[in-house]
C-alpha atoms as a PDB file:
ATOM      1  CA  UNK A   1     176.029 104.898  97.030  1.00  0.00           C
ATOM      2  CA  UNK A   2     179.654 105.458  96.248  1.00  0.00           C
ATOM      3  CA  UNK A   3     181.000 106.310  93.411  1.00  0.00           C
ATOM      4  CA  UNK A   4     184.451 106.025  91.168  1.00  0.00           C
ATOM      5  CA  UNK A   5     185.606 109.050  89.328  1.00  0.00           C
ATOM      6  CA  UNK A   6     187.359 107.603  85.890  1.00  0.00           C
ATOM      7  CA  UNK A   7     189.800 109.391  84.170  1.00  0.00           C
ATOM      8  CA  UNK A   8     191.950 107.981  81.041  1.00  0.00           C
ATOM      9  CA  UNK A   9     195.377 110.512  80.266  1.00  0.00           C
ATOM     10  CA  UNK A  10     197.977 111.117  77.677  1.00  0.00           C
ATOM     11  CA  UNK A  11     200.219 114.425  78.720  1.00  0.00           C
ATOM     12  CA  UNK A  12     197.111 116.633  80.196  1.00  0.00           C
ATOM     13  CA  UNK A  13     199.520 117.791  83.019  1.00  0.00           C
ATOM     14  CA  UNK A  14     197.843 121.499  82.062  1.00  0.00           C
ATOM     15  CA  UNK A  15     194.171 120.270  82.334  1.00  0.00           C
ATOM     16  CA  UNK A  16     194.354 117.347  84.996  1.00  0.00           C
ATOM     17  CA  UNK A  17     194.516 119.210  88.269  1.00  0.00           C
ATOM     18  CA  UNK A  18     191.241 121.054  87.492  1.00  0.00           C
ATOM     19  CA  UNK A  19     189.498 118.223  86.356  1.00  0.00           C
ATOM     20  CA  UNK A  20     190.721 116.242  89.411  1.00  0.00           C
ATOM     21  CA  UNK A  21     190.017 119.532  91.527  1.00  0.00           C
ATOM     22  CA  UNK A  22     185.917 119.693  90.396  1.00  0.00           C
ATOM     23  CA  UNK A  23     185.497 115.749  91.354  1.00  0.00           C
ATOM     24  CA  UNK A  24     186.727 117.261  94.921  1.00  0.00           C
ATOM     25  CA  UNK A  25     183.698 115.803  97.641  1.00  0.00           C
ATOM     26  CA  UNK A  26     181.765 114.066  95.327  1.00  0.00           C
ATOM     27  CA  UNK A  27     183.218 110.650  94.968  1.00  0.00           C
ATOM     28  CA  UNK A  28     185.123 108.293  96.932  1.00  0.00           C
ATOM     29  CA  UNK A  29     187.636 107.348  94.715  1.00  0.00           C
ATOM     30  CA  UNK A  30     189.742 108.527  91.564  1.00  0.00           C
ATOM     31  CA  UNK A  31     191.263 106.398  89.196  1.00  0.00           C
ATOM     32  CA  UNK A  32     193.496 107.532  87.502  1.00  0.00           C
ATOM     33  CA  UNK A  33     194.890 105.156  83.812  1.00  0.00           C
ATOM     34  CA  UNK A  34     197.554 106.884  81.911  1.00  0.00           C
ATOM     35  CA  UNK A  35     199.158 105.949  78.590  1.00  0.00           C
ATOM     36  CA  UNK A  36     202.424 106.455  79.261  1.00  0.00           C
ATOM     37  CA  UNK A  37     202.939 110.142  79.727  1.00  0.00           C
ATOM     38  CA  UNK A  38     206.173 111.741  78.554  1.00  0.00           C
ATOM     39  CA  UNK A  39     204.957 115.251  80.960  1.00  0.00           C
ATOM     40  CA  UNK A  40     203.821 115.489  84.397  1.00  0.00           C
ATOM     41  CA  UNK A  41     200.778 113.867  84.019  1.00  0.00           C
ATOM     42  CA  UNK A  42     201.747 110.469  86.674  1.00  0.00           C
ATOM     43  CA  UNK A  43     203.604 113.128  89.152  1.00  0.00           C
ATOM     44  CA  UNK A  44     200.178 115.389  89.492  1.00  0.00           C
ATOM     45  CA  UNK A  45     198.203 111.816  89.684  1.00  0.00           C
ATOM     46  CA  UNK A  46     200.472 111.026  92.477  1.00  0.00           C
ATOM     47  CA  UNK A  47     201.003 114.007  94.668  1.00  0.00           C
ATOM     48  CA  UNK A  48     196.930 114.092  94.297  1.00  0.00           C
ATOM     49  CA  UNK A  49     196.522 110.801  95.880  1.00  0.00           C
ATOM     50  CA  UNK A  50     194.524 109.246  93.064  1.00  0.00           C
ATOM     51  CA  UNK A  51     194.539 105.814  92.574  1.00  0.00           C
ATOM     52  CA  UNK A  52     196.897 106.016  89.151  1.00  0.00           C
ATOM     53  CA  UNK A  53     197.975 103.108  86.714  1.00  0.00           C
ATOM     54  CA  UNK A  54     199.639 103.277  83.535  1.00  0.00           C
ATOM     55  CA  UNK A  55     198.530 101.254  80.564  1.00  0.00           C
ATOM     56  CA  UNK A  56     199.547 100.827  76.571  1.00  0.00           C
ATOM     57  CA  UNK A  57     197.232 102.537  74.587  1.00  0.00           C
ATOM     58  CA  UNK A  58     195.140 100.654  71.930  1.00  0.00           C
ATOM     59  CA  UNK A  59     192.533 102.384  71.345  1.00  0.00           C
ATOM     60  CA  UNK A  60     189.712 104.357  73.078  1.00  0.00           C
ATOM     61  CA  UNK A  61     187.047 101.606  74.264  1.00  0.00           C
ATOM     62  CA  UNK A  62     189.583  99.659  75.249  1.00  0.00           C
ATOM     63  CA  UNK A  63     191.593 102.311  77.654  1.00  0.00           C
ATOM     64  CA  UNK A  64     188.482 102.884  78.664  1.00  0.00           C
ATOM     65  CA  UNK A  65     187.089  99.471  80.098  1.00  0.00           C
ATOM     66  CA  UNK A  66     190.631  98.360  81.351  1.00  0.00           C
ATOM     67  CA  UNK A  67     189.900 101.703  83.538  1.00  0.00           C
ATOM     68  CA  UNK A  68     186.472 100.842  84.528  1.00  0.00           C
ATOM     69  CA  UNK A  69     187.411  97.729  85.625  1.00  0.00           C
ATOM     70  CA  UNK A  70     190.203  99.013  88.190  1.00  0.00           C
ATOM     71  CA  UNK A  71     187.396 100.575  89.682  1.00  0.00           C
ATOM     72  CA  UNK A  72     186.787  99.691  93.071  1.00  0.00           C
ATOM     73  CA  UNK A  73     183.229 100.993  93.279  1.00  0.00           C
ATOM     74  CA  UNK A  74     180.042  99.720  91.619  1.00  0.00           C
ATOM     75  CA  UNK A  75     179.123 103.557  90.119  1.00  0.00           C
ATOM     76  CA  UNK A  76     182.012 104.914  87.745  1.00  0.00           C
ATOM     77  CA  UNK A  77     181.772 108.300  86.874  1.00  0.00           C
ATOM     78  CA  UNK A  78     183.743 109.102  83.496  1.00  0.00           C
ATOM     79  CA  UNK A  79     185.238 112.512  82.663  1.00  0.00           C
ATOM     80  CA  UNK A  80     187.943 113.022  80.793  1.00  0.00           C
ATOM     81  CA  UNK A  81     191.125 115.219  81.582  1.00  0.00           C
ATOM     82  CA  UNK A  82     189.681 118.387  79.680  1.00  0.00           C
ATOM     83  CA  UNK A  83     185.874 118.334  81.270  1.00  0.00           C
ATOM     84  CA  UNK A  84     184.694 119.763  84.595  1.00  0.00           C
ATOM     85  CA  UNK A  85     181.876 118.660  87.024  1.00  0.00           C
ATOM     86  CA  UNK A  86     179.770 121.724  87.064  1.00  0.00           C
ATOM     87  CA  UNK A  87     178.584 123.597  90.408  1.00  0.00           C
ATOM     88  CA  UNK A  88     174.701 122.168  89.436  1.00  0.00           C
ATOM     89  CA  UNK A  89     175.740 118.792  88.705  1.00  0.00           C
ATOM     90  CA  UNK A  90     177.561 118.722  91.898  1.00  0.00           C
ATOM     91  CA  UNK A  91     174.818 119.230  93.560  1.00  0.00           C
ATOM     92  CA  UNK A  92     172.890 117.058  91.693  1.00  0.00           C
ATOM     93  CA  UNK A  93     175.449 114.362  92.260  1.00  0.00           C
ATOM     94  CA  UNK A  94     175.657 114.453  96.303  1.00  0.00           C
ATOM     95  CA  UNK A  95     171.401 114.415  96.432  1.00  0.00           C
ATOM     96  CA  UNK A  96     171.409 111.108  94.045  1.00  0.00           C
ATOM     97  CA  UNK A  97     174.261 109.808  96.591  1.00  0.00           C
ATOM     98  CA  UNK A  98     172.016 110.825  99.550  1.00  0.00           C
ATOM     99  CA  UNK A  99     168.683 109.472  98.458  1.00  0.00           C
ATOM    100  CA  UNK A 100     170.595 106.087  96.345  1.00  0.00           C
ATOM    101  CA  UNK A 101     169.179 105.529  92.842  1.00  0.00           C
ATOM    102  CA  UNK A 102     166.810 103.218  92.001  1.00  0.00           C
ATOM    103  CA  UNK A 103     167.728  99.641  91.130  1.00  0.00           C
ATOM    104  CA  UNK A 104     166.101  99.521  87.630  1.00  0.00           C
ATOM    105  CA  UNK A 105     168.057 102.600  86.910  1.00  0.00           C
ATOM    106  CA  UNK A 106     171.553 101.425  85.626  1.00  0.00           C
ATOM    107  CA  UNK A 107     172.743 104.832  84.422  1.00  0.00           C
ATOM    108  CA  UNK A 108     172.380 108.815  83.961  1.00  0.00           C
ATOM    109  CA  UNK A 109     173.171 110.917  81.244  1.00  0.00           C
ATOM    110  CA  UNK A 110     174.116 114.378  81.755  1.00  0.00           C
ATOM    111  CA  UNK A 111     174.510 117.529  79.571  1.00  0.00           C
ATOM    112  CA  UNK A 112     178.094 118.729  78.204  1.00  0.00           C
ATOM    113  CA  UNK A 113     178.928 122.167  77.368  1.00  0.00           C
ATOM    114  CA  UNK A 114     181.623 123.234  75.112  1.00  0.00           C
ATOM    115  CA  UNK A 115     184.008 125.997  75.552  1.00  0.00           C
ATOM    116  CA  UNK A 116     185.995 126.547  72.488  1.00  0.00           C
ATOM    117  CA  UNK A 117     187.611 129.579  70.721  1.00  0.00           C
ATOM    118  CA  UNK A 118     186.621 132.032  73.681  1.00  0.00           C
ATOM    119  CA  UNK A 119     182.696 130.886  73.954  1.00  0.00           C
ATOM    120  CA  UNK A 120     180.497 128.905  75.087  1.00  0.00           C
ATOM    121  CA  UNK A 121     179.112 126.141  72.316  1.00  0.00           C
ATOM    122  CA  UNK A 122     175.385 126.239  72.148  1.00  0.00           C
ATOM    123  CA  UNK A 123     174.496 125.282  68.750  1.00  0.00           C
ATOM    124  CA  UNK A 124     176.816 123.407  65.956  1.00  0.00           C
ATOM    125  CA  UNK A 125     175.812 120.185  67.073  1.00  0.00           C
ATOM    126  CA  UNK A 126     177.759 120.670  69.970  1.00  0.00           C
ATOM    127  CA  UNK A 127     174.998 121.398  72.021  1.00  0.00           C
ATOM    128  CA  UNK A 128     173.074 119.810  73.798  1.00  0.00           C
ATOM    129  CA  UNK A 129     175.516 117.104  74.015  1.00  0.00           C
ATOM    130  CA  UNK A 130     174.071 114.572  76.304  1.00  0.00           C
ATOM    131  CA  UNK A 131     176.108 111.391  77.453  1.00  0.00           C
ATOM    132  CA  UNK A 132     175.976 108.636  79.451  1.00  0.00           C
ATOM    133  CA  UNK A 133     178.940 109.089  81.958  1.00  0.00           C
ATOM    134  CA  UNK A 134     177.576 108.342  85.409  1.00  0.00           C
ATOM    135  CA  UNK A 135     176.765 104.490  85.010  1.00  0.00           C
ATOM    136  CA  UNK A 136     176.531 100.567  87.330  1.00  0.00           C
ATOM    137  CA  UNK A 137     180.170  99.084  86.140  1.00  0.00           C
ATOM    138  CA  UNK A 138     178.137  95.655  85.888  1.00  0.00           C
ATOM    139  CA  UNK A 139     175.545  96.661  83.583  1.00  0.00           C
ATOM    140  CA  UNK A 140     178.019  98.871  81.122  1.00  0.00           C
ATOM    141  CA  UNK A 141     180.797  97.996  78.858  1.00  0.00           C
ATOM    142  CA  UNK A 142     182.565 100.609  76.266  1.00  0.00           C
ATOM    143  CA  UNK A 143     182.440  99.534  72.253  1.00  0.00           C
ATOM    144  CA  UNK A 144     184.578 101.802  69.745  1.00  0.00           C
ATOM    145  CA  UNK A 145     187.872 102.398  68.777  1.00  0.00           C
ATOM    146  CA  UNK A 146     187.324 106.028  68.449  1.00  0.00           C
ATOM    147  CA  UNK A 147     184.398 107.918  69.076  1.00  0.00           C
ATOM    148  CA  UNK A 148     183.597 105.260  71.598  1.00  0.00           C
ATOM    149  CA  UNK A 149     180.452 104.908  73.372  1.00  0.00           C
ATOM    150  CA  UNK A 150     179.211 103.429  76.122  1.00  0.00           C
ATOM    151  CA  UNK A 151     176.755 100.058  75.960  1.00  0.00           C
ATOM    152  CA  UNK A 152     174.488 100.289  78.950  1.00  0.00           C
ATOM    153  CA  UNK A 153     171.686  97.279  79.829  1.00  0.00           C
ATOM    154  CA  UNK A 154     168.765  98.748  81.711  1.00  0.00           C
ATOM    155  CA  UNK A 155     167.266 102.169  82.031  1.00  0.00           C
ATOM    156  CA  UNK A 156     168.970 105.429  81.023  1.00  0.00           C
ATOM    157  CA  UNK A 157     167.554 108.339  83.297  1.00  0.00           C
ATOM    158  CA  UNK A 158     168.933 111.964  82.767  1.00  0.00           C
ATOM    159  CA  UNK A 159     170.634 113.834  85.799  1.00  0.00           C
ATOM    160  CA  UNK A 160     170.818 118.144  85.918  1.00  0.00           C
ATOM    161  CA  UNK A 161     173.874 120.264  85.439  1.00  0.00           C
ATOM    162  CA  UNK A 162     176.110 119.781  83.125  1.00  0.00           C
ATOM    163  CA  UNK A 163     180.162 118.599  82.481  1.00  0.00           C
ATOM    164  CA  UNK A 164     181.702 121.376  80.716  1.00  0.00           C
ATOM    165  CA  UNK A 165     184.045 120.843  78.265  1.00  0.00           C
ATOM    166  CA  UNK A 166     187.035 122.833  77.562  1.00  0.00           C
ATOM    167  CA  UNK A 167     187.866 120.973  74.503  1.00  0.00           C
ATOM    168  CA  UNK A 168     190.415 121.772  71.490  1.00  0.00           C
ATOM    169  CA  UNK A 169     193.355 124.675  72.967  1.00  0.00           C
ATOM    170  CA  UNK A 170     193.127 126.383  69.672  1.00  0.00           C
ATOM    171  CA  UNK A 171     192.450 125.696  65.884  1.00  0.00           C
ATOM    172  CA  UNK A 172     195.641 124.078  65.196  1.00  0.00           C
ATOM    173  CA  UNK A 173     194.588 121.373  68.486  1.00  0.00           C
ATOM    174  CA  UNK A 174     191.673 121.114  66.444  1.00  0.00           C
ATOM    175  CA  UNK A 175     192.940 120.107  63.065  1.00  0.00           C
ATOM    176  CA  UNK A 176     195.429 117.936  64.357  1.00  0.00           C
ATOM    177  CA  UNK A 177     193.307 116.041  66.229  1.00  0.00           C
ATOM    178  CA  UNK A 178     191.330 115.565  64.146  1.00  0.00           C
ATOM    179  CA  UNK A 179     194.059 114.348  61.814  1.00  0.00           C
ATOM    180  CA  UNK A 180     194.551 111.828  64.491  1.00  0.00           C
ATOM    181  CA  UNK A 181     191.223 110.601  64.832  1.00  0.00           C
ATOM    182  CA  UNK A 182     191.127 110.193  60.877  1.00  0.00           C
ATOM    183  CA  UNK A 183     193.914 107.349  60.981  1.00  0.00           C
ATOM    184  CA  UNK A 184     191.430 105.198  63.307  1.00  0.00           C
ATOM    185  CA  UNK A 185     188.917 106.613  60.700  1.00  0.00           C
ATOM    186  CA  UNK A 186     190.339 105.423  57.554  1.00  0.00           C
ATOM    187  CA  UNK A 187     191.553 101.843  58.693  1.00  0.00           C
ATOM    188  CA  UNK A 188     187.783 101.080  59.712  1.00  0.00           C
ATOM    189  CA  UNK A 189     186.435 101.882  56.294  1.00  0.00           C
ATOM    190  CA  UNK A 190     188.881  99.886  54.783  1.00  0.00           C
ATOM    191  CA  UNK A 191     188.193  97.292  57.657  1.00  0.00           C
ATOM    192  CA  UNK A 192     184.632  97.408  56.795  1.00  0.00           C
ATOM    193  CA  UNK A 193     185.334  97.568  52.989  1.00  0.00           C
ATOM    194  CA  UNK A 194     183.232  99.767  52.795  1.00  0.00           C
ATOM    195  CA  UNK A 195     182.464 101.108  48.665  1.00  0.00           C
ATOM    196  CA  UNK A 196     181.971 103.843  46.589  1.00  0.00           C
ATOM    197  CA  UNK A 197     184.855 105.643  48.377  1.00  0.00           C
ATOM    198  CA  UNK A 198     185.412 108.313  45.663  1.00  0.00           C
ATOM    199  CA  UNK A 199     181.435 109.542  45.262  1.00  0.00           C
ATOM    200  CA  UNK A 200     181.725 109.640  49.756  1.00  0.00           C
ATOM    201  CA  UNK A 201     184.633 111.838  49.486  1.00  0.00           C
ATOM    202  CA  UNK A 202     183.165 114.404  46.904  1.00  0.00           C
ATOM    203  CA  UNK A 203     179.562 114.334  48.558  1.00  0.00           C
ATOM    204  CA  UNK A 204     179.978 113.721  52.616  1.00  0.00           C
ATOM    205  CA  UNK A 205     182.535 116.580  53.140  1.00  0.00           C
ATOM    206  CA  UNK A 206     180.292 119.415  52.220  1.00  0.00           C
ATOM    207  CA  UNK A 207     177.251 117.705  53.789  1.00  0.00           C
ATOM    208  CA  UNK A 208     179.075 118.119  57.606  1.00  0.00           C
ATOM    209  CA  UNK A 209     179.317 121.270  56.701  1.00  0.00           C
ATOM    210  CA  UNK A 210     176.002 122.170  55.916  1.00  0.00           C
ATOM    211  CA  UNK A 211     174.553 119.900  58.934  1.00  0.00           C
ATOM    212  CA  UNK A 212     177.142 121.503  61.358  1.00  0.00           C
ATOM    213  CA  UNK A 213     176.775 125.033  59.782  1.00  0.00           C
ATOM    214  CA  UNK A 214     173.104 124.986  58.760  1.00  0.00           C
ATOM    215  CA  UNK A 215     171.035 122.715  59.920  1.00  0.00           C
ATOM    216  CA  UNK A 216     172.688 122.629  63.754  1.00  0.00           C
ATOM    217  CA  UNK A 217     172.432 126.563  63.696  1.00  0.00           C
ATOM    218  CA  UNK A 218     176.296 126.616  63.849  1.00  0.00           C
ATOM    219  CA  UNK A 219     175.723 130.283  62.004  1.00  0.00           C
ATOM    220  CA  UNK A 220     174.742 131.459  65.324  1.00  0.00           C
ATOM    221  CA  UNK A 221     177.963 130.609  67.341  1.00  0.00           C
ATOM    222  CA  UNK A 222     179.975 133.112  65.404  1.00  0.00           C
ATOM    223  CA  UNK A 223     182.826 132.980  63.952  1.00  0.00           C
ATOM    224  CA  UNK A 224     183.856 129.508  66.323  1.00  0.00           C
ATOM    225  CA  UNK A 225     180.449 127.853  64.865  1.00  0.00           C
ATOM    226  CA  UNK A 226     182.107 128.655  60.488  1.00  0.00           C
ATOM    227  CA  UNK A 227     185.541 126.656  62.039  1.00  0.00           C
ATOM    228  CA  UNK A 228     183.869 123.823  63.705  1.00  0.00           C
ATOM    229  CA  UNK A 229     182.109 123.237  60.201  1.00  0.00           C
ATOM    230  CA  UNK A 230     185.059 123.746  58.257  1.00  0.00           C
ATOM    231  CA  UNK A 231     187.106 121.950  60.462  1.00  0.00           C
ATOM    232  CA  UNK A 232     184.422 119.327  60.675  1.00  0.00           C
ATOM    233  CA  UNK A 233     183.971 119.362  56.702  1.00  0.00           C
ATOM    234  CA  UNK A 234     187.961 119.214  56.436  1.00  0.00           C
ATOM    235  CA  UNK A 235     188.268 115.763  59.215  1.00  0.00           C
ATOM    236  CA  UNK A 236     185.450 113.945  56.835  1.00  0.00           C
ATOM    237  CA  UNK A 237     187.466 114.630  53.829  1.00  0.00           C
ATOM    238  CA  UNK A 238     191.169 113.569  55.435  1.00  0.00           C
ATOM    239  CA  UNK A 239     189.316 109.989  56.450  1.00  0.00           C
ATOM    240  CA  UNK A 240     187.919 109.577  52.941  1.00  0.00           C
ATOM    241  CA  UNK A 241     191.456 110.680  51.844  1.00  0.00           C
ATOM    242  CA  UNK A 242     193.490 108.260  53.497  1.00  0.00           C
ATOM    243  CA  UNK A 243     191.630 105.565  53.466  1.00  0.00           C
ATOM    244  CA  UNK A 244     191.522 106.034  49.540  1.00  0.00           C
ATOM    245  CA  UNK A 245     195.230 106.012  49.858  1.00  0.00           C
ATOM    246  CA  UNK A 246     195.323 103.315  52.197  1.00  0.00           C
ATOM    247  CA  UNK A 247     193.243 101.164  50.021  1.00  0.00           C
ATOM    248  CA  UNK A 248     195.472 101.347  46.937  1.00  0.00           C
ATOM    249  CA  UNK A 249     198.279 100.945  48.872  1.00  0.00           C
ATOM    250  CA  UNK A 250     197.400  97.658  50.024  1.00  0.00           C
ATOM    251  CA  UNK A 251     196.093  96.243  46.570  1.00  0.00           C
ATOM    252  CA  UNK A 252     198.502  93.682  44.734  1.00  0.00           C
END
């Protein structure tokens, strides 16, 4: 069994060499597809000896099959620039490679950890954050322009250890990211026409923050859980906002 570590980039020059350094003896290959960095990002993809291309940016499932594909191996492995292969699922990893998984088994999801504002994430709806990300390139294919997600046909089996996830620098990474993702956000609703955008915005922004807050137990991460549900609450808003905005704009 040999596997392709998949990585897609934009600027991660800070983050890439650990991500690239935790993949170290576990796979045979790294690929490398970057969306035109203006950093150091394809000079650290280089000097590591990945296997690096560079490719416009649409959006997320896209970027994301187009690296799949350059794959030269029939397991791909996808971690993004920020997220770390975990001493456990290292191990886990090279005993799956050893013993070769079973044919009706045409992926494994694993565990993700958060790290974010000084602590580990273990409630918020953060955690347990399982994904597919170790997966048979012929039976998968990625659907989303955003918050994309992976479209597997066959069995799903889980696999110990966990990625961990050193996700948003700081609050202000947070928010504008978030910002970001609510452009995608807001030109699917109005894509989808989707109605009663007024009565969404007043009711759906304080309902993430009660699910992320309350219900997911983000009370008990401290003071990061109350920002990931206001942040949360403020991202559903800004999508409901703009596409509002977006809307009108576009009317005769």
């Amino acid at each position: 069994m040999k596997i392709s570590a998949v990585i897609i980039t934009l600027n991660e020059e800070e983050r890439l060499p650990d991500a690239l350094a935790s993949l170290r003896g576990i796979v045979d290959e790294i690929v490398v597809v970057d969306s035109y960095s203006t950093d150091r990002t394809p000079e650290i993809s280089r000097q590591a000896g990945v296997t690096f291309y560079q490719n416009r940016f649409d959006d997320y499932g896209q970027q994301k099959n187009f690296a799949m594909h350059k794959a030269e191996h029939e397991w791909i492995l996808n971690l993004d620039a920020d997220e770390r292969v975990s001493p456990e699922l290292k191990k886990a990893m090279m005993e799956l490679k050893a013993q070769k998984p079973p044919e009706n088994i045409a992926a494994f999801s694993i565990t993700r950890k958060a790290f974010y504002l000084g602590r580990w994430i273990r409630h918020s709806g953060w955690y347990p954050d399982r994904k597919i990300r170790l997966f048979r390139k012929s039976k998968s294919s990625w659907q989303g322009r955003i918050h994309e997600r992976l479209h597997v046909t066959g069995l799903v089996a889980p696999l110990p250890g966990v990625i961990l996830h050193y996700t948003y620098r700081d609050i202000n990474d947070h928010i504008r990211r978030l910002n970001h993702y609510s452009n995608f956000q807001s030109e699917e609703i109005i894509r989808q026409r989707k109605k009663c955008l007024f009565l969404r915005l007043l009711i759906l922004p304080p309902v993430t923050f009660l699910r992320h807050y309350i219900w997911r137990l983000g009370f008990l991460d401290g003071f990061a859980g109350l920002v990931i549900a206001v942040v949360s609450s403020w991202g559903t808003a800004m999508k409901y906002f703009k596409a509002i905005a977006g809307k009108r704009t576009a009317e005769p």
